[in-house]
PDB file of N, CA and C in Angstrom:
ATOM      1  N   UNK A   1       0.816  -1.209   0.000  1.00  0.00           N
ATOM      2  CA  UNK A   1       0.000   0.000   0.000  1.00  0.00           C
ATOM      3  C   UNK A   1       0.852   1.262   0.000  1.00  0.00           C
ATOM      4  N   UNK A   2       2.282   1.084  -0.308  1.00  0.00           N
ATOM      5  CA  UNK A   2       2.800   2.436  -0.354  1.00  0.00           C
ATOM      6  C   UNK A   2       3.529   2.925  -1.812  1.00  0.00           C
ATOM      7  N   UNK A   3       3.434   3.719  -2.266  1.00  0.00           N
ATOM      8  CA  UNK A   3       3.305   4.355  -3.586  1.00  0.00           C
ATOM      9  C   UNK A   3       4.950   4.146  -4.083  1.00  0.00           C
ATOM     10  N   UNK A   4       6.057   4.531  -3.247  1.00  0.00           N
ATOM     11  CA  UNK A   4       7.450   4.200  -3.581  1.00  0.00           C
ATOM     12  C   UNK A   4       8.002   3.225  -2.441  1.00  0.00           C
ATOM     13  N   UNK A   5       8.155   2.168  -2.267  1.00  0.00           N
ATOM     14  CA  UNK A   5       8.761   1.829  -1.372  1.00  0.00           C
ATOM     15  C   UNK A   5      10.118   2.023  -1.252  1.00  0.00           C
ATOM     16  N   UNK A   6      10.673   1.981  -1.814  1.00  0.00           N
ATOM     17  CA  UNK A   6      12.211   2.106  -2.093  1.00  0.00           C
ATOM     18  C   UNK A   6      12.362   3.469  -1.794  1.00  0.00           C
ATOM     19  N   UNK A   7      12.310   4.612  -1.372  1.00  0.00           N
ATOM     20  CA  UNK A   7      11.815   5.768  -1.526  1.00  0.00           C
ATOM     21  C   UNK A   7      10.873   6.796  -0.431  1.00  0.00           C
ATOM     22  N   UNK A   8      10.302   5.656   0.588  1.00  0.00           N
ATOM     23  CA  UNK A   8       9.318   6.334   1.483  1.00  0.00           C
ATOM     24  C   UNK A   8       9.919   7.112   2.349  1.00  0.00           C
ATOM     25  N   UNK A   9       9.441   7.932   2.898  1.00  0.00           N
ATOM     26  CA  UNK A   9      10.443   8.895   3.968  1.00  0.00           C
ATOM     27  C   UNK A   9       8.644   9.750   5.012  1.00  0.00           C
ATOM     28  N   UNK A  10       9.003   9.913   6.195  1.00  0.00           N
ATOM     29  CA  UNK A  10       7.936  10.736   7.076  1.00  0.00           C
ATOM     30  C   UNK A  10       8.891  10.888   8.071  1.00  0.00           C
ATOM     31  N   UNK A  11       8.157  11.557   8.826  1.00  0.00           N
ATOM     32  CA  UNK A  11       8.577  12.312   9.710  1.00  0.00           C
ATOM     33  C   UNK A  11       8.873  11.486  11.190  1.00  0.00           C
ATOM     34  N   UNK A  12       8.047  10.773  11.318  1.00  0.00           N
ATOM     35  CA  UNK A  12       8.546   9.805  12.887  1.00  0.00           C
ATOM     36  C   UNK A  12       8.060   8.072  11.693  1.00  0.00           C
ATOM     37  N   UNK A  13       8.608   7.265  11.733  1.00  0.00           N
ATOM     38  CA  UNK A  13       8.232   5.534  11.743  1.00  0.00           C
ATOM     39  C   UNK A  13       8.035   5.178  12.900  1.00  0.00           C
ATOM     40  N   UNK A  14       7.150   3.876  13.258  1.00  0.00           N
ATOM     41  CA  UNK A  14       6.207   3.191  14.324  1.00  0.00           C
ATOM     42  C   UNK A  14       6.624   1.660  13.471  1.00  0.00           C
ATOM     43  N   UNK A  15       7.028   0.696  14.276  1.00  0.00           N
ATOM     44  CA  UNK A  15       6.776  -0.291  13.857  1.00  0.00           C
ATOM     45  C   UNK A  15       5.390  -0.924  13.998  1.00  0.00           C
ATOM     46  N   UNK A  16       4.352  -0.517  15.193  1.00  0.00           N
ATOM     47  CA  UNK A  16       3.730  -1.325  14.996  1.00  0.00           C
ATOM     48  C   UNK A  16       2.199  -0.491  15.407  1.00  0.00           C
ATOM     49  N   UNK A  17       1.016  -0.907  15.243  1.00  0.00           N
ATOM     50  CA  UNK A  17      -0.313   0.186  15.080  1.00  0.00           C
ATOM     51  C   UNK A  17      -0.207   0.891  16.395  1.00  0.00           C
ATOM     52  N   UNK A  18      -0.177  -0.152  17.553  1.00  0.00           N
ATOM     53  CA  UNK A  18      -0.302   0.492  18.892  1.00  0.00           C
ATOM     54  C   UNK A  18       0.745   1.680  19.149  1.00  0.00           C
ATOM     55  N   UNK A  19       2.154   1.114  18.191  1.00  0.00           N
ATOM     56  CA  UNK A  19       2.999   2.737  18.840  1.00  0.00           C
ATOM     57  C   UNK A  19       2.506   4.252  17.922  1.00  0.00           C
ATOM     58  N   UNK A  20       2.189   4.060  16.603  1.00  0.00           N
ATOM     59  CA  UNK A  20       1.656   5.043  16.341  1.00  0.00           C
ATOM     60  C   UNK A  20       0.502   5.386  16.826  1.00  0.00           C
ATOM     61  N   UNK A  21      -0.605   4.732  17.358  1.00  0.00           N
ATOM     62  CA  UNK A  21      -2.175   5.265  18.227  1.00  0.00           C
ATOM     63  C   UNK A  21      -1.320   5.987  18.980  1.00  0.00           C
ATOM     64  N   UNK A  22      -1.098   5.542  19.764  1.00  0.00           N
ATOM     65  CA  UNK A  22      -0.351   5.831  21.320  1.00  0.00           C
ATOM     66  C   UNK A  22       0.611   6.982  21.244  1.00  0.00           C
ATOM     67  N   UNK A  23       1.324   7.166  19.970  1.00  0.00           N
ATOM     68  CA  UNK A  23       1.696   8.745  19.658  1.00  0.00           C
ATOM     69  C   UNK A  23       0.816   9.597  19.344  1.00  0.00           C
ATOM     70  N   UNK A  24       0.117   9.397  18.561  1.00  0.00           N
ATOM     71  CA  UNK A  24      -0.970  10.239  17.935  1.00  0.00           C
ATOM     72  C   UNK A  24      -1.697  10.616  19.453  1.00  0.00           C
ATOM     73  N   UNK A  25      -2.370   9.847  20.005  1.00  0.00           N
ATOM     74  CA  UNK A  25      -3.303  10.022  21.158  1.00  0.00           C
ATOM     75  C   UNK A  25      -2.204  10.943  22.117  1.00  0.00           C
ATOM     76  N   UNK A  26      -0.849  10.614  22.201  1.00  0.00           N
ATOM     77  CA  UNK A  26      -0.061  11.839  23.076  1.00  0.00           C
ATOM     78  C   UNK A  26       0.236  13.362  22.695  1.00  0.00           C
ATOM     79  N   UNK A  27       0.689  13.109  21.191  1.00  0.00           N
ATOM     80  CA  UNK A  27       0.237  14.277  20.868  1.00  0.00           C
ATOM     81  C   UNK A  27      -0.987  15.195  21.206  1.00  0.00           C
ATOM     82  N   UNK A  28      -2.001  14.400  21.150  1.00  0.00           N
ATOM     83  CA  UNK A  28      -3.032  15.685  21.324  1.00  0.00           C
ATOM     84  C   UNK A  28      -2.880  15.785  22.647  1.00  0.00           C
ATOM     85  N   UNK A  29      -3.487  14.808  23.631  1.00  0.00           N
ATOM     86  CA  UNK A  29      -3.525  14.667  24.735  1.00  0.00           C
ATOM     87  C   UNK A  29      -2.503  15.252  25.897  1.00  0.00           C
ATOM     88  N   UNK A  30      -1.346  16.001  25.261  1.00  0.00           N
ATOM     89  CA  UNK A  30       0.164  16.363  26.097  1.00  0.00           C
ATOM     90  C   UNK A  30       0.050  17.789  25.583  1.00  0.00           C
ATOM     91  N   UNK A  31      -0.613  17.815  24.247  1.00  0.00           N
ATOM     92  CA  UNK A  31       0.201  19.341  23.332  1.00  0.00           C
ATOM     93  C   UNK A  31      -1.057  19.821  23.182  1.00  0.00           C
ATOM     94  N   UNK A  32      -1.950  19.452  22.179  1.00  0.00           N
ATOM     95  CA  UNK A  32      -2.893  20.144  21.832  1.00  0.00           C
ATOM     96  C   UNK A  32      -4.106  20.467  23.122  1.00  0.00           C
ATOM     97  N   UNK A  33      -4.448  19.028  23.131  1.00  0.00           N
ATOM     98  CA  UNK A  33      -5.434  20.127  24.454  1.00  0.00           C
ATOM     99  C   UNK A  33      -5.435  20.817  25.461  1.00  0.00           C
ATOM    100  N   UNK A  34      -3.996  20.440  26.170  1.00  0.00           N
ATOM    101  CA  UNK A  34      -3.656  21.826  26.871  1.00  0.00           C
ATOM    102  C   UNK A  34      -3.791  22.886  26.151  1.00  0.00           C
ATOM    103  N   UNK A  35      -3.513  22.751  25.264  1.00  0.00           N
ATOM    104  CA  UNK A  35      -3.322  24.755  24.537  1.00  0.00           C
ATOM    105  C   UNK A  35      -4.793  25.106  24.395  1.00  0.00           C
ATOM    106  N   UNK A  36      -5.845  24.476  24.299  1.00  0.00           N
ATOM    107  CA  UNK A  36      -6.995  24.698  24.240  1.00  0.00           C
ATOM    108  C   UNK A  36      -7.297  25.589  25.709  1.00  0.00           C
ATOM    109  N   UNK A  37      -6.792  25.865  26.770  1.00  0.00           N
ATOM    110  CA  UNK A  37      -7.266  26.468  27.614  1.00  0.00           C
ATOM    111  C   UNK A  37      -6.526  27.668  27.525  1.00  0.00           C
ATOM    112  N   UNK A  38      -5.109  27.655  26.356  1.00  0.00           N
ATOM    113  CA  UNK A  38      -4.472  29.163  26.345  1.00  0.00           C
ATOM    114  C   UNK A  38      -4.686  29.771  25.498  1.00  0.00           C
ATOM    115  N   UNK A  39      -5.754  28.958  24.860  1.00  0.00           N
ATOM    116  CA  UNK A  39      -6.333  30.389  23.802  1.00  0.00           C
ATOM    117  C   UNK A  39      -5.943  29.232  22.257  1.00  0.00           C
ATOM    118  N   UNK A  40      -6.079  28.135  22.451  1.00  0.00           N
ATOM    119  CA  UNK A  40      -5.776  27.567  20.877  1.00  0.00           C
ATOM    120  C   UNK A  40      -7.735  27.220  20.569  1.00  0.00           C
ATOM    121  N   UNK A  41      -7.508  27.870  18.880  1.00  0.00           N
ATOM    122  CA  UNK A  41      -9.524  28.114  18.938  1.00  0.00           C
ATOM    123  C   UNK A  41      -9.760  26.999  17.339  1.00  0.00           C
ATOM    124  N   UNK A  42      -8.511  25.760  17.161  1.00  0.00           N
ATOM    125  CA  UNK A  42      -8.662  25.214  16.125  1.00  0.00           C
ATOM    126  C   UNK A  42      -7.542  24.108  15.880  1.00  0.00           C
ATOM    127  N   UNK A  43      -7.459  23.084  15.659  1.00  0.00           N
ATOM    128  CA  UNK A  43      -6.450  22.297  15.416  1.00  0.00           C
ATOM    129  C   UNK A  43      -6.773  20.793  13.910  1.00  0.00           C
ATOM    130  N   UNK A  44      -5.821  21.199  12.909  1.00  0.00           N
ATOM    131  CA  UNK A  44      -6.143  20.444  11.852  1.00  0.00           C
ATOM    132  C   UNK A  44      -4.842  19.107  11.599  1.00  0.00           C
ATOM    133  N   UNK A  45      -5.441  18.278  11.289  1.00  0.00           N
ATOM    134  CA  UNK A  45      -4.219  17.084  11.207  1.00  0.00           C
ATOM    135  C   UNK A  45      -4.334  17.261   9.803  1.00  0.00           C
ATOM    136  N   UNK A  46      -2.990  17.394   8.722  1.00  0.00           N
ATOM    137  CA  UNK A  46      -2.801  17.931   7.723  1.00  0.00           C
ATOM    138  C   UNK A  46      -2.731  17.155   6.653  1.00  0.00           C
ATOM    139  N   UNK A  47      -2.511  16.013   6.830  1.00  0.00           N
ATOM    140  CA  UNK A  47      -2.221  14.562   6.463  1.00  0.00           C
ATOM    141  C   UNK A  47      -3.078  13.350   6.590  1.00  0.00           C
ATOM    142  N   UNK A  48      -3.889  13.203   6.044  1.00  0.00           N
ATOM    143  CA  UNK A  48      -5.260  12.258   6.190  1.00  0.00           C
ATOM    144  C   UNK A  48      -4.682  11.207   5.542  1.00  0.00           C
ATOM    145  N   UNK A  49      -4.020  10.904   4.142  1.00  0.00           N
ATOM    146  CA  UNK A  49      -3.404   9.692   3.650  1.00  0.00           C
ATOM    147  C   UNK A  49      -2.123   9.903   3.447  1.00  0.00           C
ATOM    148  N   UNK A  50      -1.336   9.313   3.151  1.00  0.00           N
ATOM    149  CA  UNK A  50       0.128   9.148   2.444  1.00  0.00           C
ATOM    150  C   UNK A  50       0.010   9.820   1.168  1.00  0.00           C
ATOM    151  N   UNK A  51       0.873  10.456   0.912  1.00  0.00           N
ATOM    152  CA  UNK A  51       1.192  11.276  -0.573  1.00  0.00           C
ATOM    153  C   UNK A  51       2.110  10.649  -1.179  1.00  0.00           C
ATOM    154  N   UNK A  52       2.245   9.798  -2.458  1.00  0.00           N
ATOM    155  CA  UNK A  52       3.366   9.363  -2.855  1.00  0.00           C
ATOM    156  C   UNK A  52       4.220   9.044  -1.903  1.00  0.00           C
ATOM    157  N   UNK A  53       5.486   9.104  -1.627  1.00  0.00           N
ATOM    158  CA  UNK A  53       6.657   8.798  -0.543  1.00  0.00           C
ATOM    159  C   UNK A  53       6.723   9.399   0.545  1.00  0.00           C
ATOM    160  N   UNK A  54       5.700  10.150   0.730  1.00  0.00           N
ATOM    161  CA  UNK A  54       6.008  10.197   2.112  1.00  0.00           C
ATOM    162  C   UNK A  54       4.300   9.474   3.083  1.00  0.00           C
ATOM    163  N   UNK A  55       4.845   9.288   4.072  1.00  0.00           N
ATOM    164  CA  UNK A  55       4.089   8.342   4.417  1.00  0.00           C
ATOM    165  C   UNK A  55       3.544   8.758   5.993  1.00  0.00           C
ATOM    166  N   UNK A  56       3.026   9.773   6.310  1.00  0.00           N
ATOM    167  CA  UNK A  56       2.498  10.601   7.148  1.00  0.00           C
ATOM    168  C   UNK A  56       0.826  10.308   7.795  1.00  0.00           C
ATOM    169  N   UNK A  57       0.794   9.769   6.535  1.00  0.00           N
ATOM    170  CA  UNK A  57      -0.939   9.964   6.599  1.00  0.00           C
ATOM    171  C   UNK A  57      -1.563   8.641   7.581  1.00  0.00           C
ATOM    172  N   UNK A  58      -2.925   9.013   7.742  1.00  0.00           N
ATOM    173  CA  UNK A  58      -3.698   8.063   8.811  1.00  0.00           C
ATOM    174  C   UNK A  58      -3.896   6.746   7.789  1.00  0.00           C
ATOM    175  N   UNK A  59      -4.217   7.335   6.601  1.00  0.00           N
ATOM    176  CA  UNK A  59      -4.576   6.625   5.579  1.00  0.00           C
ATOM    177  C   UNK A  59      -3.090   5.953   4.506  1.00  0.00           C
ATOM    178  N   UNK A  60      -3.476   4.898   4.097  1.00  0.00           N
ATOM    179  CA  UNK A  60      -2.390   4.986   3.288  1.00  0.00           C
ATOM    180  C   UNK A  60      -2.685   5.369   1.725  1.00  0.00           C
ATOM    181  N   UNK A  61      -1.322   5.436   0.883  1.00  0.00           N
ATOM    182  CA  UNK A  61      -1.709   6.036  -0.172  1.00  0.00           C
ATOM    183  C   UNK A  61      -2.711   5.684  -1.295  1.00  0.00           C
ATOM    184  N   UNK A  62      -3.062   4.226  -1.007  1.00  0.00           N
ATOM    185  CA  UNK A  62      -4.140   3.657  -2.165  1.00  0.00           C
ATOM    186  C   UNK A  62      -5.415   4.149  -1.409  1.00  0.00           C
ATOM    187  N   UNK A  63      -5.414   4.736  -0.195  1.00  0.00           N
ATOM    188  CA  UNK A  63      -6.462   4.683   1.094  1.00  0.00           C
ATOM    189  C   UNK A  63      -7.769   3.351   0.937  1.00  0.00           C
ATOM    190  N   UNK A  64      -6.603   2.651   0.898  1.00  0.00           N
ATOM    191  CA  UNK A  64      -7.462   1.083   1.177  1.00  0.00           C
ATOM    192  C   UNK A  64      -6.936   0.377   2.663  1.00  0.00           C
ATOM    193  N   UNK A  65      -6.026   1.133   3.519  1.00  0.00           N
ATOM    194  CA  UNK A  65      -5.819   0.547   4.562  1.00  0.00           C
ATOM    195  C   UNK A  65      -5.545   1.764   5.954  1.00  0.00           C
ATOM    196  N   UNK A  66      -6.680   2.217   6.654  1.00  0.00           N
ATOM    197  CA  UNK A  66      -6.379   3.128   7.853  1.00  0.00           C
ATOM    198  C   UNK A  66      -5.639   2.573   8.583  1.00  0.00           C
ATOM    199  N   UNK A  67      -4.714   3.270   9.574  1.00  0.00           N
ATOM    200  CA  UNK A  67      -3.372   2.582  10.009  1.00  0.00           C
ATOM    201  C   UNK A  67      -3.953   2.441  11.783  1.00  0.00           C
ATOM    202  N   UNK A  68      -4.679   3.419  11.761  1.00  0.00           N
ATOM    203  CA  UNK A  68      -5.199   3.913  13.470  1.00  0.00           C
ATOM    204  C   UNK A  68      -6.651   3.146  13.665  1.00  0.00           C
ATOM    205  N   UNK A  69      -6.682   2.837  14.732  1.00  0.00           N
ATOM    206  CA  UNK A  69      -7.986   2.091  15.064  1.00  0.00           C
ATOM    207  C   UNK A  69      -9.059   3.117  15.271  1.00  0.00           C
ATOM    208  N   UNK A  70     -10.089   3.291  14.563  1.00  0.00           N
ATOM    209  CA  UNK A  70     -11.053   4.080  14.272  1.00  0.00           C
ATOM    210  C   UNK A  70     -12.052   4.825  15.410  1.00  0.00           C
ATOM    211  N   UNK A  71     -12.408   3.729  15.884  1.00  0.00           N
ATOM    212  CA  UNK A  71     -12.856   3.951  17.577  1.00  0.00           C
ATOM    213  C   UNK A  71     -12.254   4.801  18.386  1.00  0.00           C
ATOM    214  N   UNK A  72     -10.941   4.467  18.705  1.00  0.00           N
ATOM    215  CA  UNK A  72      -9.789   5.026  19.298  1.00  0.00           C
ATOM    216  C   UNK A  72      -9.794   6.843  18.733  1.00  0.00           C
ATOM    217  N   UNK A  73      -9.545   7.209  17.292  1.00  0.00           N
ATOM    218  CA  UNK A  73      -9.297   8.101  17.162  1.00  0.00           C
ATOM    219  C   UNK A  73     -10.446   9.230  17.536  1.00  0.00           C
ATOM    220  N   UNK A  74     -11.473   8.257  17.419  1.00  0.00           N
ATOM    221  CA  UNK A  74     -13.022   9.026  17.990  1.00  0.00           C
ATOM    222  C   UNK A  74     -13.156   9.622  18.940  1.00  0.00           C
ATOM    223  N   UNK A  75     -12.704   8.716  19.767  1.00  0.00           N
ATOM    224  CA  UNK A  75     -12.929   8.521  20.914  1.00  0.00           C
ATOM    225  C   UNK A  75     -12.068  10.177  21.647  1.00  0.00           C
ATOM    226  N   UNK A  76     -10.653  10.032  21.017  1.00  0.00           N
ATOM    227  CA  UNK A  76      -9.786  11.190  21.073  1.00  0.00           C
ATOM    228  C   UNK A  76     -10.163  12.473  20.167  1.00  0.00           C
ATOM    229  N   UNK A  77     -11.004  12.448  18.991  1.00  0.00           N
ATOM    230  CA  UNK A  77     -11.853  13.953  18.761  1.00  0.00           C
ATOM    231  C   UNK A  77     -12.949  14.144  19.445  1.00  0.00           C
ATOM    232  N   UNK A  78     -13.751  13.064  20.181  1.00  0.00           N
ATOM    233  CA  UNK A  78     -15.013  13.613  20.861  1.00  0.00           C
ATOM    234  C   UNK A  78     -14.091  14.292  22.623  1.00  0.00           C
ATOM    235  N   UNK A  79     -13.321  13.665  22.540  1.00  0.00           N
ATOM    236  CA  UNK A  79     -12.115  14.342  24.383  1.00  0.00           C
ATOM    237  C   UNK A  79     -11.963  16.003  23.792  1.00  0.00           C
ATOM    238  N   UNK A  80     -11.202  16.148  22.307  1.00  0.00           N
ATOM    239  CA  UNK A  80     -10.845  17.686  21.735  1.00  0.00           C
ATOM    240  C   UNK A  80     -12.190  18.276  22.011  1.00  0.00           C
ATOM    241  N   UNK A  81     -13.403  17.829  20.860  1.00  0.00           N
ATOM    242  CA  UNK A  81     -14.289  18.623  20.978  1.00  0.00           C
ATOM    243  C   UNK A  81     -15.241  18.977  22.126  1.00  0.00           C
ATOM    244  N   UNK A  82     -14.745  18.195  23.124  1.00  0.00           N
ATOM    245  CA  UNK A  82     -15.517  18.485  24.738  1.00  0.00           C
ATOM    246  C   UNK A  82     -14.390  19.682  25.340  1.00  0.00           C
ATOM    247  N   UNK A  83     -13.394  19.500  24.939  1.00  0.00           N
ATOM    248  CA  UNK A  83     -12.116  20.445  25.681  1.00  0.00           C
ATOM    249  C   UNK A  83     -13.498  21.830  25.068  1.00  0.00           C
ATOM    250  N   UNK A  84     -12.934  21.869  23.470  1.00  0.00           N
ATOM    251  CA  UNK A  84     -13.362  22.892  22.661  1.00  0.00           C
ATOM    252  C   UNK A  84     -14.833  23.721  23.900  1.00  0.00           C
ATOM    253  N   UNK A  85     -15.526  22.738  23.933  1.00  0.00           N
ATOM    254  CA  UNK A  85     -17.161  23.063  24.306  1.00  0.00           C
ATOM    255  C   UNK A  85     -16.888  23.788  25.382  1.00  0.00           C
ATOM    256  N   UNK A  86     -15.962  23.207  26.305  1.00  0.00           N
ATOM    257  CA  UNK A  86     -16.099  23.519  27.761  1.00  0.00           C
ATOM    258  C   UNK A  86     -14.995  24.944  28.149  1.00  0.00           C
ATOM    259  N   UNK A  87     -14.094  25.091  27.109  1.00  0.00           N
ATOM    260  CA  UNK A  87     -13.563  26.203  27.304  1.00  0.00           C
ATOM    261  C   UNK A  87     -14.218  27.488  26.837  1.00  0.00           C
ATOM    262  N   UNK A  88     -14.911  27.164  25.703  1.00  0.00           N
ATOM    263  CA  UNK A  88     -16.320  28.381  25.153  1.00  0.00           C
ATOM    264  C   UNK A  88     -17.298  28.666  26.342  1.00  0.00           C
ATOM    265  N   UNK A  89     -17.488  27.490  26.719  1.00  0.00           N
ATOM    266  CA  UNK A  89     -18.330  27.826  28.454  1.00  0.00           C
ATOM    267  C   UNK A  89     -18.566  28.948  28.808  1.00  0.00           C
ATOM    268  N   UNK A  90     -16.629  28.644  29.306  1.00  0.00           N
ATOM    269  CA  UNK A  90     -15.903  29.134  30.616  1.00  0.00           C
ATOM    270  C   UNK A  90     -15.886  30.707  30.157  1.00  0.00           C
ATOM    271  N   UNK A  91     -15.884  31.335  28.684  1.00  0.00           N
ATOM    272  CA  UNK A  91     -15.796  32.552  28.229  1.00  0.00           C
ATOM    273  C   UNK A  91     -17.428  33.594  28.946  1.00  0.00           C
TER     274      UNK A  91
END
């Protein structure tokens, strides 16, 4: 499922699904939603599939195979969009 193999390059490799969830889920969970209480009013993941060689995406490049367990990632935008709700509240 990847467009160059000989060729692929991203930014962090995971050997295996659980270490990339488990980054992804720290990322937000360490970086992004804290900043949600200092004034962050939006956050976009930029990379939905793999682009040719580089290999970033949730998706891969034929997007016939999501790499992240689906539930899981839900589970971690419905946590953002409750941050989101509850800091609009607090305004």
């Amino acid at each position: 499922h990847i467009y160059n193999p000989s060729n692929e390059y991203g930014y962090k490799s995971f050997k295996t699904v659980s270490e990339l969830e488990d980054a992804f889920v720290a990322l937000y969970k360490n970086e992004i939603i804290p900043a949600i209480g200092k004034g962050l009013c939006g956050t976009v993941y930029t990379q939905v599939s793999d682009v040719e060689d580089e290999t970033n995406g949730l998706l891969t490049y034929d997007r016939r195979v999501c790499k992240v367990d689906q539930k899981r990632i839900k589970s971690l935008s419905d946590e953002i969009f409750a941050a989101f709700e509850s800091e609009n509240k607090l305004k």
